[in-house]
Protein backbone atom coordinates (compact mmCIF):
# COMPACT_ATOMS: atom_id res chain seq x y z
CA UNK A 1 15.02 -168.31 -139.83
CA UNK A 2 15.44 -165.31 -141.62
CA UNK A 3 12.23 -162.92 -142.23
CA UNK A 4 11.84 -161.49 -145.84
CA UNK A 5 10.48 -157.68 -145.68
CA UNK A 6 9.35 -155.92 -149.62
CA UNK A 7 10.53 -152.34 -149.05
CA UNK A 8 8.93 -151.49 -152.21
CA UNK A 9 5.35 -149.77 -151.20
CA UNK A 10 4.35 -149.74 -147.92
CA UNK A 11 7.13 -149.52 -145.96
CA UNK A 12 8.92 -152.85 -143.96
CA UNK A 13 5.79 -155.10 -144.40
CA UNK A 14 6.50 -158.65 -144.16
CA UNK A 15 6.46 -160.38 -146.77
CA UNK A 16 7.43 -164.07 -145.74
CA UNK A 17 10.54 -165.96 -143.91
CA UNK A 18 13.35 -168.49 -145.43
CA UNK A 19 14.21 -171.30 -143.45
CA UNK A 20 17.28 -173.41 -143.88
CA UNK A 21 16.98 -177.06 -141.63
CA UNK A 22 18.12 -180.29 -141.92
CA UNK A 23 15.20 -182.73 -143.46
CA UNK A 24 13.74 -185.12 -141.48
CA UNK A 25 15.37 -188.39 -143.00
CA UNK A 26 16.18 -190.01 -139.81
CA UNK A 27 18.24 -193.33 -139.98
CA UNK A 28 20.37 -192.15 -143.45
CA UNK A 29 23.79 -191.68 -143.64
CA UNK A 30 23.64 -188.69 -145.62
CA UNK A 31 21.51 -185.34 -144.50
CA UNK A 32 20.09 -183.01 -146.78
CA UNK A 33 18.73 -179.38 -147.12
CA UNK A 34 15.89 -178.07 -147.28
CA UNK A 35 15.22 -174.62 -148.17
CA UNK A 36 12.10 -173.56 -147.03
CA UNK A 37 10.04 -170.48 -147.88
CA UNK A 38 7.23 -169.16 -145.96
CA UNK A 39 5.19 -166.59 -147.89
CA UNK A 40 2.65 -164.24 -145.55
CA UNK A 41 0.00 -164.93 -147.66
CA UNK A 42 0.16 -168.68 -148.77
CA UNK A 43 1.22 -172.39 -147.14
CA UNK A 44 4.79 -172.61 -146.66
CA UNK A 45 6.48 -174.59 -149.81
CA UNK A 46 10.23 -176.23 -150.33
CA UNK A 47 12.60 -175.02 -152.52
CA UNK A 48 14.91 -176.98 -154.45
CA UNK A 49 18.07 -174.54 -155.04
CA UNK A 50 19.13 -171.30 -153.84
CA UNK A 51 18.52 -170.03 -157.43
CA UNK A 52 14.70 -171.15 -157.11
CA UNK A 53 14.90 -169.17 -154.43
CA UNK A 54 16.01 -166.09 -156.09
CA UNK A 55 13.55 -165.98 -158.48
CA UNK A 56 10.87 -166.61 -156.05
CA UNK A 57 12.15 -163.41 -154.42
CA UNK A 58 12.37 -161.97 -157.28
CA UNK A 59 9.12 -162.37 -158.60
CA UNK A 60 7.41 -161.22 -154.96
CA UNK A 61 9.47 -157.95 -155.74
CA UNK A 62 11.46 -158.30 -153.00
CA UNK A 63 14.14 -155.13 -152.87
CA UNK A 64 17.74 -156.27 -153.76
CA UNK A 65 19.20 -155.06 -150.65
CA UNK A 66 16.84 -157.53 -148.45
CA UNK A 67 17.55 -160.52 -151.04
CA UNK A 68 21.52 -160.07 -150.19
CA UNK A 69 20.23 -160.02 -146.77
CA UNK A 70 18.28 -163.54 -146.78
CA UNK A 71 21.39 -165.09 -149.21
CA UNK A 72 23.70 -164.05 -146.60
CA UNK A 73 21.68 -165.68 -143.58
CA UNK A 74 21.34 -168.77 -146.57
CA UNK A 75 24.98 -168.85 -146.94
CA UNK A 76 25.87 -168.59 -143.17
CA UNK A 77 23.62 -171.45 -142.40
CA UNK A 78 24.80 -173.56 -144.70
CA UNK A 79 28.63 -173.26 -143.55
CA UNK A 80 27.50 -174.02 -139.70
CA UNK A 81 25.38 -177.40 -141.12
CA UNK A 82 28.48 -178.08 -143.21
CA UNK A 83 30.81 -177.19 -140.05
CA UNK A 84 28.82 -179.57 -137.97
CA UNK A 85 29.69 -182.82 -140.44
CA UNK A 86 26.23 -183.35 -141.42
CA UNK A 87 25.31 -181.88 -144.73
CA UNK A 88 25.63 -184.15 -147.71
């Protein structure tokens, strides 16, 4: 789970976390994603692409540096569920 912070105002609050897990579809053949972001604020909500997910971020006014941050712990996650044979 990676932790989104807004460095724009007051300084390193949090603003939500990203999760990247397999779904719970037990018994298929083929696993999927889910992309899962947890705003501070609000109920936690799936996402359905990484580009949702940028504009989400986006659109809280998340800084770009922290974005790059939660794509690369995104993109790292994705290669170990795809190293591990189970990501469709």
């Amino acid at each position: 789970m990676r932790y989104v912070r807004d460095n724009m105002g007051a300084p390193k609050t949090l603003t939500g976390a990203v999760c990247v897990a397999l779904n719970k579809n037990i018994g298929r053949k083929e696993r999927k994603v889910d992309l899962i972001f947890m705003p501070q604020e609000k109920g936690s909500f799936s996402v359905r692409s990484t580009t949702e997910l940028m504009n989400i971020l986006e659109s809280w006014k998340v800084s770009f540096e922290e974005r790059k941050r939660v794509f690369d712990f995104v993109a790292e996650r994705l290669r170990m569920l795809a190293g591990e044979g189970t990501v469709a």
